[in-house]
C-alpha atoms as a PDB file:
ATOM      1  CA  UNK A   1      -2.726   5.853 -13.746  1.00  0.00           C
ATOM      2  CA  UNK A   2      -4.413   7.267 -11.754  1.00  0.00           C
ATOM      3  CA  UNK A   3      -4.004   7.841  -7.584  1.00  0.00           C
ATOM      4  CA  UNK A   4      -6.457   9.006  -4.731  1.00  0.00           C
ATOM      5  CA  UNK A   5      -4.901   8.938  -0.789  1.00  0.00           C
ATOM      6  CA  UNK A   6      -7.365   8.124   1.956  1.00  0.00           C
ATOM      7  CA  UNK A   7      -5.233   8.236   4.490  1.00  0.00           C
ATOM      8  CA  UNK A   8      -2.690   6.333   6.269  1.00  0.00           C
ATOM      9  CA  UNK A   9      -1.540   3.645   3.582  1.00  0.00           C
ATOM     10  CA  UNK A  10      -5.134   3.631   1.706  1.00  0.00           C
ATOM     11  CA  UNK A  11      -4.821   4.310  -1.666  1.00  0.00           C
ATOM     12  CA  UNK A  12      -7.263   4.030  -4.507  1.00  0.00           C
ATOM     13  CA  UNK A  13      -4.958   2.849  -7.609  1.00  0.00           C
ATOM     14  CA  UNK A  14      -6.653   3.712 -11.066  1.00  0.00           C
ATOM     15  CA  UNK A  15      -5.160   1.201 -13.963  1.00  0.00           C
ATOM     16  CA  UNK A  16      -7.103   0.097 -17.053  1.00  0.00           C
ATOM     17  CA  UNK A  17     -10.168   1.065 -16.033  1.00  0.00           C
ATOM     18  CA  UNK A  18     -10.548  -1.065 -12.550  1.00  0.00           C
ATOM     19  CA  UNK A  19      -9.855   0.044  -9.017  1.00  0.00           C
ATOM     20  CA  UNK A  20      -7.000  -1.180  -6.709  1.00  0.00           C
ATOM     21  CA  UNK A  21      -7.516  -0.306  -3.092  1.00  0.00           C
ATOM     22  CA  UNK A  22      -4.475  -0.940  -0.678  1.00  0.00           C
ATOM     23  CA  UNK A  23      -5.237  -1.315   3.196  1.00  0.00           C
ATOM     24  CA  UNK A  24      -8.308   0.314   3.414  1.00  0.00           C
ATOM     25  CA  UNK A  25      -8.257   2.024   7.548  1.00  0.00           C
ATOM     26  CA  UNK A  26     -10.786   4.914   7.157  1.00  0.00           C
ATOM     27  CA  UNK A  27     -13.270   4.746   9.631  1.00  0.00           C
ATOM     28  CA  UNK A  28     -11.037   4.806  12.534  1.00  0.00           C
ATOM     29  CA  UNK A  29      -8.670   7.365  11.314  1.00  0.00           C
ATOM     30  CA  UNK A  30      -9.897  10.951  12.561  1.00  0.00           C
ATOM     31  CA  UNK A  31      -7.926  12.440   9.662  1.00  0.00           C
ATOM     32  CA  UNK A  32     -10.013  10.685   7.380  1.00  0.00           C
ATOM     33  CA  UNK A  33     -13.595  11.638   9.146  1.00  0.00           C
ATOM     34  CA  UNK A  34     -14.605  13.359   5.980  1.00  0.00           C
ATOM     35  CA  UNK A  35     -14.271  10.334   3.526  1.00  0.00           C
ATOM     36  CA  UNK A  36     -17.462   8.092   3.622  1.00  0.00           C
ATOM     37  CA  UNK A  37     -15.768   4.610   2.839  1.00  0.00           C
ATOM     38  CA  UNK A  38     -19.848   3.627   1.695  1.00  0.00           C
ATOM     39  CA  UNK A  39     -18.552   5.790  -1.575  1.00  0.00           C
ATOM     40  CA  UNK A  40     -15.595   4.585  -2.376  1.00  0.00           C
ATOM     41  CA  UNK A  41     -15.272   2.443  -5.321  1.00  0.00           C
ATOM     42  CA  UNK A  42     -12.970  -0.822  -5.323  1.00  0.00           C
ATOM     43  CA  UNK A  43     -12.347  -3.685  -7.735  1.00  0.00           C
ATOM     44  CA  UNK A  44      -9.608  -5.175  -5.794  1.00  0.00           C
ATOM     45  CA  UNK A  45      -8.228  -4.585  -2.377  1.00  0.00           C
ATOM     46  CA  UNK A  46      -4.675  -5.600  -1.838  1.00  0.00           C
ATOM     47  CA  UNK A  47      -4.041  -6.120   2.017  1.00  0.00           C
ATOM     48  CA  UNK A  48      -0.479  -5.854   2.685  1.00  0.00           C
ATOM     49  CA  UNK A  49      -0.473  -7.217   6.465  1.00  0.00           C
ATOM     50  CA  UNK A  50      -3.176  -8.276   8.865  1.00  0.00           C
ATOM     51  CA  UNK A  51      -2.917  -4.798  11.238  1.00  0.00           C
ATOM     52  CA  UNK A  52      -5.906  -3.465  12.303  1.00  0.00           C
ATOM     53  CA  UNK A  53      -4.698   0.342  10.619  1.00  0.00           C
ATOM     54  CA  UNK A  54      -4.264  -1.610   7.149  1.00  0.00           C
ATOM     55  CA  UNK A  55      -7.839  -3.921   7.220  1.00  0.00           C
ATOM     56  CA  UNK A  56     -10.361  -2.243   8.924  1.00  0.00           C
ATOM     57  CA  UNK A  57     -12.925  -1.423   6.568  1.00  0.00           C
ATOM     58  CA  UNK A  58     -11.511  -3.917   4.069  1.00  0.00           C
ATOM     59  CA  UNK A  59     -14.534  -6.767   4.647  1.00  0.00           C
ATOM     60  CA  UNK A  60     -17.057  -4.096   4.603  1.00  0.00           C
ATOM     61  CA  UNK A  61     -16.082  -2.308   1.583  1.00  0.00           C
ATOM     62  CA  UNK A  62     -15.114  -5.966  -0.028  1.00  0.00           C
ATOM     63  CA  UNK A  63     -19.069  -7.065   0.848  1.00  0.00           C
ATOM     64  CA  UNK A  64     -20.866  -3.667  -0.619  1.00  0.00           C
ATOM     65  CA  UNK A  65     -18.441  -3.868  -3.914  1.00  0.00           C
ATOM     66  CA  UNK A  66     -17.813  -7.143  -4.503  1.00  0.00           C
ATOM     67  CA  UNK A  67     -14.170  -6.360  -5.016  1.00  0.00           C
ATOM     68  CA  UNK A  68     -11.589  -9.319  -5.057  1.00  0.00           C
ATOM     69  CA  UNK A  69      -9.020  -9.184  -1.965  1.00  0.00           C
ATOM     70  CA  UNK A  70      -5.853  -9.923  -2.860  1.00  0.00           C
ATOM     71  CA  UNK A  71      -3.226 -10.901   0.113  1.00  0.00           C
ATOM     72  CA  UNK A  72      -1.363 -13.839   1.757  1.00  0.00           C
ATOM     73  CA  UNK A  73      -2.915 -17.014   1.976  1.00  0.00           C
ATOM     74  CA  UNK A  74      -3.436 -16.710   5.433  1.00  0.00           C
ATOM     75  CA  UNK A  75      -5.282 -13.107   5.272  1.00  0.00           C
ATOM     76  CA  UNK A  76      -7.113 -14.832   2.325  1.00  0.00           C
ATOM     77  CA  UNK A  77      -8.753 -17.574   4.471  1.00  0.00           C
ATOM     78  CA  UNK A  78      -9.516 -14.914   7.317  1.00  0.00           C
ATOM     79  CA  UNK A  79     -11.225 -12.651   4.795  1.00  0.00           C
ATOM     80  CA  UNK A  80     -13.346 -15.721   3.611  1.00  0.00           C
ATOM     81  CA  UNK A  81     -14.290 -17.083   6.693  1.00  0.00           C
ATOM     82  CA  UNK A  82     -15.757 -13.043   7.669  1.00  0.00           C
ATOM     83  CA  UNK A  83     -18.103 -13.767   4.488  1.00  0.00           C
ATOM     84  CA  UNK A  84     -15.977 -12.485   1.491  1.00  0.00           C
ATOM     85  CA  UNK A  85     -16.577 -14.686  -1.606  1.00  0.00           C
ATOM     86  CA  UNK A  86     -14.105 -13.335  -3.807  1.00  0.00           C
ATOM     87  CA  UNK A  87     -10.261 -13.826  -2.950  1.00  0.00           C
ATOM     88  CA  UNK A  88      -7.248 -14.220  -4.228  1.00  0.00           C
ATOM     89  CA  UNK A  89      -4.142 -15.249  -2.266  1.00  0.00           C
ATOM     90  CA  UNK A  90      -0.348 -14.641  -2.818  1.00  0.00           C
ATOM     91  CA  UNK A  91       2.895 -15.606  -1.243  1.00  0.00           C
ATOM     92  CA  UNK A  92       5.953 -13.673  -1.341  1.00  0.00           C
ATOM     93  CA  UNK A  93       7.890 -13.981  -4.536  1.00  0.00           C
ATOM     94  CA  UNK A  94       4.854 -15.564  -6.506  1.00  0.00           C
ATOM     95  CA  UNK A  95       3.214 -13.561  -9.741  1.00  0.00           C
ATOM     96  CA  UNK A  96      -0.821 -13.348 -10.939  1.00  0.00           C
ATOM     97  CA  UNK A  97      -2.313 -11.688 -13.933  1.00  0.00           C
ATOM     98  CA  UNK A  98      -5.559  -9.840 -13.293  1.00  0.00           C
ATOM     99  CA  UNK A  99      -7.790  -8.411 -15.731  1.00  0.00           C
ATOM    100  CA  UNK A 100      -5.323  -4.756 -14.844  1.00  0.00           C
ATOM    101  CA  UNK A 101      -2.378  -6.269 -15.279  1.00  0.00           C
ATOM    102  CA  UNK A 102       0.387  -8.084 -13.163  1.00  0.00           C
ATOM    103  CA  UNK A 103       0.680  -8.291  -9.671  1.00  0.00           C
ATOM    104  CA  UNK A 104       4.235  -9.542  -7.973  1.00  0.00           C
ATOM    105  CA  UNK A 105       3.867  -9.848  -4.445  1.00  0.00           C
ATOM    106  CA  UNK A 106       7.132  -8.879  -2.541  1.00  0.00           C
ATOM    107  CA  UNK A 107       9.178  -9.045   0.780  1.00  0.00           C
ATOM    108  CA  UNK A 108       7.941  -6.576   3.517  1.00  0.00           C
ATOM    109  CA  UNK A 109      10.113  -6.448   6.823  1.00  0.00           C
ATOM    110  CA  UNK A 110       7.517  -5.895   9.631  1.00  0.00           C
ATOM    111  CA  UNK A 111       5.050  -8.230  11.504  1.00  0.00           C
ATOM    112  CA  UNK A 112       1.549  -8.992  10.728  1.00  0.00           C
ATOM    113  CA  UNK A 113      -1.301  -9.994  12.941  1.00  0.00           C
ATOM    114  CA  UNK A 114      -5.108  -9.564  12.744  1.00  0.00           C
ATOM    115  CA  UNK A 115      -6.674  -7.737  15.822  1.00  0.00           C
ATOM    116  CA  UNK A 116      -7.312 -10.634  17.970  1.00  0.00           C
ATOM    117  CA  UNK A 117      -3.499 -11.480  17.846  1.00  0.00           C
ATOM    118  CA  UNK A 118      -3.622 -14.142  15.687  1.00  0.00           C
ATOM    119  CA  UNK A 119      -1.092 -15.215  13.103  1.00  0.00           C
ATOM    120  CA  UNK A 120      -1.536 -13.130   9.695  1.00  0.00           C
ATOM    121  CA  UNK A 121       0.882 -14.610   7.862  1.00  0.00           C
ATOM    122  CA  UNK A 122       3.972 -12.841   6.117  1.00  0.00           C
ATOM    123  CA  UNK A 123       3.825  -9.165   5.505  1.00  0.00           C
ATOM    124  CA  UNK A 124       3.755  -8.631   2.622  1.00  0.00           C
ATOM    125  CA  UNK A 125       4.462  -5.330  -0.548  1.00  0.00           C
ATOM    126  CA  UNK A 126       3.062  -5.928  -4.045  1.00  0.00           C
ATOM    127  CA  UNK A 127       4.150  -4.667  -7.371  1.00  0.00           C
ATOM    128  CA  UNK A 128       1.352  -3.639  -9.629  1.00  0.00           C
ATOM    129  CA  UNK A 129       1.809  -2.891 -13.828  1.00  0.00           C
ATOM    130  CA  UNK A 130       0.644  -3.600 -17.053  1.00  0.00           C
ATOM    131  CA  UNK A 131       2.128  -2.604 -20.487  1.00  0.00           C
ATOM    132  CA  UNK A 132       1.236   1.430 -19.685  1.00  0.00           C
ATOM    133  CA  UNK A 133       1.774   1.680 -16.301  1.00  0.00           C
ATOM    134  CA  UNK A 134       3.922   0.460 -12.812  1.00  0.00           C
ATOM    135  CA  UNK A 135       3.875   1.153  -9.473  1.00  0.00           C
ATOM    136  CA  UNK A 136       5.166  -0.652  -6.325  1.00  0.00           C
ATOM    137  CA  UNK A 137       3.130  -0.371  -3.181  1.00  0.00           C
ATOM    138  CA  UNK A 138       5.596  -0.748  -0.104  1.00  0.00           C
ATOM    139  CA  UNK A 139       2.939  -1.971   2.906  1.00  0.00           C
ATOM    140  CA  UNK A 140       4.251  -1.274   6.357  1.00  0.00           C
ATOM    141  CA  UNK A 141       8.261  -2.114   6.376  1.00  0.00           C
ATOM    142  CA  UNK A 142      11.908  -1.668   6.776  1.00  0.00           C
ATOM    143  CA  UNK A 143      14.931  -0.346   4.618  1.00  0.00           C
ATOM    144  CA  UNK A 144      15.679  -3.665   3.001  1.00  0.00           C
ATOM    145  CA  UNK A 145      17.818  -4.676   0.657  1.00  0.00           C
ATOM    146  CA  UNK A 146      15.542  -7.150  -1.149  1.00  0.00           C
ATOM    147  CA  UNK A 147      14.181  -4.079  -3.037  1.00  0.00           C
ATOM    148  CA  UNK A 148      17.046  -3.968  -5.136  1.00  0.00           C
ATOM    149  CA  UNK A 149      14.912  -7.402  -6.825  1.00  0.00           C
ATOM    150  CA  UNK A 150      12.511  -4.935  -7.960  1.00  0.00           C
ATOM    151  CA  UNK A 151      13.659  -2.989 -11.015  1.00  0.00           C
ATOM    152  CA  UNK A 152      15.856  -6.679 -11.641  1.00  0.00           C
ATOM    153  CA  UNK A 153      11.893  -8.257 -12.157  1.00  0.00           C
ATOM    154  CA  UNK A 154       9.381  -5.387 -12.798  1.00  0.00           C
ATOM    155  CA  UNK A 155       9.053  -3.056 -15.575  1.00  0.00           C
ATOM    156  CA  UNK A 156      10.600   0.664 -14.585  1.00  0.00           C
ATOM    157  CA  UNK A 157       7.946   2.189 -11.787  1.00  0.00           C
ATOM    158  CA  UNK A 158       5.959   5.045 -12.205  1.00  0.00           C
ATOM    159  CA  UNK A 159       5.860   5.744  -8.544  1.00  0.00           C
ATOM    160  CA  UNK A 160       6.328   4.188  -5.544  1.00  0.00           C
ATOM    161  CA  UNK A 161       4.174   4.454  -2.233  1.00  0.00           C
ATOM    162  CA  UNK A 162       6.604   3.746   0.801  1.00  0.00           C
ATOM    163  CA  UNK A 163       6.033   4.328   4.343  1.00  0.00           C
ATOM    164  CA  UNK A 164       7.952   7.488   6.367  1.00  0.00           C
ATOM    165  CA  UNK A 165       6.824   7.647   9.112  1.00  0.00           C
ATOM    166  CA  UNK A 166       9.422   5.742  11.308  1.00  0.00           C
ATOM    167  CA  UNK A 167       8.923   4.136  14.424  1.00  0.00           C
ATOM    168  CA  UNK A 168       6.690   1.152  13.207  1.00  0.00           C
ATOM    169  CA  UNK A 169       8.778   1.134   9.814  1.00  0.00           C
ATOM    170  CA  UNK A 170      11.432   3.297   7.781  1.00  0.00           C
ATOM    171  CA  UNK A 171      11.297   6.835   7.840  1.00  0.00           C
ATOM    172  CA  UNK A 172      12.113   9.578   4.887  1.00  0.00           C
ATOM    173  CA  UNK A 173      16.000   9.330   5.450  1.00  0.00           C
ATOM    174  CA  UNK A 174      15.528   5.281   4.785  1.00  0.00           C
ATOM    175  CA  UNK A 175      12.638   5.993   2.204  1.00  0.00           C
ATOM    176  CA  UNK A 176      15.075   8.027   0.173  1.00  0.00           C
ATOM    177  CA  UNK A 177      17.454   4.972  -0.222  1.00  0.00           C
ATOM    178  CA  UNK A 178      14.666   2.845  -0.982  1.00  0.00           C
ATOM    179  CA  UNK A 179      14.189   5.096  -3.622  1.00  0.00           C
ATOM    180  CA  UNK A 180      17.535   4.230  -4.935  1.00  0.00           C
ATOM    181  CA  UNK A 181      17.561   0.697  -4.238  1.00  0.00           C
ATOM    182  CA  UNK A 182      13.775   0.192  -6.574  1.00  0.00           C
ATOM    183  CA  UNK A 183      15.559   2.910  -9.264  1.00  0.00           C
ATOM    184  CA  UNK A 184      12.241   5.313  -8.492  1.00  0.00           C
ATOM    185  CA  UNK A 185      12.470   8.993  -8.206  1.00  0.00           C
ATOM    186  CA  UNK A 186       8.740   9.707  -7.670  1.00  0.00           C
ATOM    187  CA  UNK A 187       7.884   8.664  -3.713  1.00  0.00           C
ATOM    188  CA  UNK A 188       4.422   8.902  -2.398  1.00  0.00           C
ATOM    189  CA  UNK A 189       4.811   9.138   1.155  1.00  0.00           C
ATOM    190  CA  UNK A 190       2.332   6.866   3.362  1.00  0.00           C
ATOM    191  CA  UNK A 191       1.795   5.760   7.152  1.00  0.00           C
ATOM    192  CA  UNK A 192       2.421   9.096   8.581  1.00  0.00           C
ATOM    193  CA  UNK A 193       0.539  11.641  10.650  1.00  0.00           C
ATOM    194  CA  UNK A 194      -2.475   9.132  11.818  1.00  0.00           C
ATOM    195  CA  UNK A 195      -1.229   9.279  15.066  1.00  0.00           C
ATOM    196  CA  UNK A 196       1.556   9.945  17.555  1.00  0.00           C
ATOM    197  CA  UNK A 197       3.977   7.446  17.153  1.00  0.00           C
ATOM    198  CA  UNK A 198       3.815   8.444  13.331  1.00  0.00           C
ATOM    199  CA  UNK A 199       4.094  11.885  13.212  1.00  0.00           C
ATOM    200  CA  UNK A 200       6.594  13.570  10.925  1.00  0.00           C
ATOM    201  CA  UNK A 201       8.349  17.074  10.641  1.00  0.00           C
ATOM    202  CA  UNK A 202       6.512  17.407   6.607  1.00  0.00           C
ATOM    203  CA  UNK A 203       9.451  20.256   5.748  1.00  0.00           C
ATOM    204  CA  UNK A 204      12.273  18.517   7.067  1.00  0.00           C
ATOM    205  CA  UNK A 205      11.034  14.804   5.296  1.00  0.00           C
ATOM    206  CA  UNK A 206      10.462  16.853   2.151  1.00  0.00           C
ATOM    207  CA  UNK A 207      13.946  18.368   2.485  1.00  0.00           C
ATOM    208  CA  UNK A 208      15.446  14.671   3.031  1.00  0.00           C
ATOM    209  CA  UNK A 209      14.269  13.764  -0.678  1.00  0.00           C
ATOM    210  CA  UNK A 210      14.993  17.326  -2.109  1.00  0.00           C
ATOM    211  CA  UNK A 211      19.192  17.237  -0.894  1.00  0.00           C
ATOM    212  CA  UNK A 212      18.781  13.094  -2.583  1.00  0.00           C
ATOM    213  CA  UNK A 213      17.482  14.896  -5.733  1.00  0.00           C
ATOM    214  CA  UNK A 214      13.884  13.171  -5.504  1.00  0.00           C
ATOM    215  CA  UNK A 215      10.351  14.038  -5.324  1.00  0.00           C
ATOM    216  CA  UNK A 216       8.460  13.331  -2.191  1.00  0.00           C
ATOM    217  CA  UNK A 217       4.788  13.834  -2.871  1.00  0.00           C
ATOM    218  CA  UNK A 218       2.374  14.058   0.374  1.00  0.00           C
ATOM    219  CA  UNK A 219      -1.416  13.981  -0.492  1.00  0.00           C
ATOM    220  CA  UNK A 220      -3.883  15.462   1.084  1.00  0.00           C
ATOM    221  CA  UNK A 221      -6.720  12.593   2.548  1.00  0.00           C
ATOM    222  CA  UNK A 222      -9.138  12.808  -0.302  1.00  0.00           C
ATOM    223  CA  UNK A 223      -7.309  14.157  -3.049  1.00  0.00           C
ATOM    224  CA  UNK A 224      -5.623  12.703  -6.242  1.00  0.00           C
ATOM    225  CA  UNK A 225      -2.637  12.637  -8.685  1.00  0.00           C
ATOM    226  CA  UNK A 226      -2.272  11.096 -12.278  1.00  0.00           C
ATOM    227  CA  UNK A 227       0.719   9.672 -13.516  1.00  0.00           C
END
């Protein structure tokens, strides 16, 4: 499996050969001026809310590739009715096999609206594995104790991508026992650093997960990491 950051909670999530894309905001993120999202491959993007930092370039990059959105029923129909023909929708607690594998789409404690204000359904966090491979992709949330469901229904994770930068969600102290509660020792940190409300200390969060015995891992926008 493999992993590529581009910046704020946009990963690119290699597994059996196809493409997962998670809350694709590039083109408004300065930090991210350097990635061209007309490159980026994608044969699924998993929307995790309906925030304008989490779907931004996720019709235009769904249009060029052709890649199937997966998301709540309610981000489905939005994404359909902006011309995307191939969509998949999910509530929370419900289960779909793709051609990569399993996806279980999970509780997220947050709120989700598109741009215009309008209701986006539930947020939303998905669980993504196959018979090599799992990882659980957080979206924008809370501690909350419904992760402890995780390692109860999903094959042991790989990694897990969970939000630190506090304010809008948990930060690293909370991340850290999120860590316990999903039985994951391997944290990719995401939703930090994009702007000012968001930014983090990187030492001290690093130093939060070192004392708990785990391992933080902060990506540079534009690079990757195998697991």
């Amino acid at each position: 499996m493999k992993i590529t950051y581009y910046g704020q909670s946009c990963f690119a999530i290699e597994m059996k050969g196809k493409t997962i894309l998670t809350d694709p905001f590039i083109s408004g993120n300065p930090l991210a001026k350097d990635i061209d999202i007309d490159t980026i491959p994608a044969d699924y993007i998993a929307l995790s809310h309906g925030h304008q930092d989490h779907t931004l370039d996720a019709i235009a990059i769904a249009k060029r590739t052709g890649a199937k959105i997966i998301a709540s029923y309610e981000i489905h129909n939005w994404a359909l009715a902006q011309g995307v023909e191939n969509s998949h929708p999910m509530g929370i607690g419900g289960k779909w096999t793709f051609d990569f594998g399993t996806v279980l789409c999970v509780n997220a404690v947050h709120s989700s609206s598109f741009p215009d204000g309008s209701y986006a359904g539930n947020p939303t966090g998905f669980v993504f594995w196959n018979e090599e491979e799992c990882i659980y992709f957080a979206g924008d949330t809370a501690l909350t104790m419904d992760m402890q469901l995780i390692p109860m229904l999903c094959p042991p994770l790989d990694a897990a991508i969970l939000p630190i930068g506090d304010n809008f969600t948990m930060d690293a102290k909370a991340a850290a026992i999120a860590s316990d509660f999903i039985k994951c020792s391997k944290i990719i940190g995401c939703h930090y650093d994009t702007f000012g409300f968001i930014k983090i200390e990187h030492d001290n969060v690093k130093k939060i997960f070192d004392d708990a015995g785990k391992d933080l891992i902060l990506l540079d926008i534009g690079t990757s990491i195998d697991f």
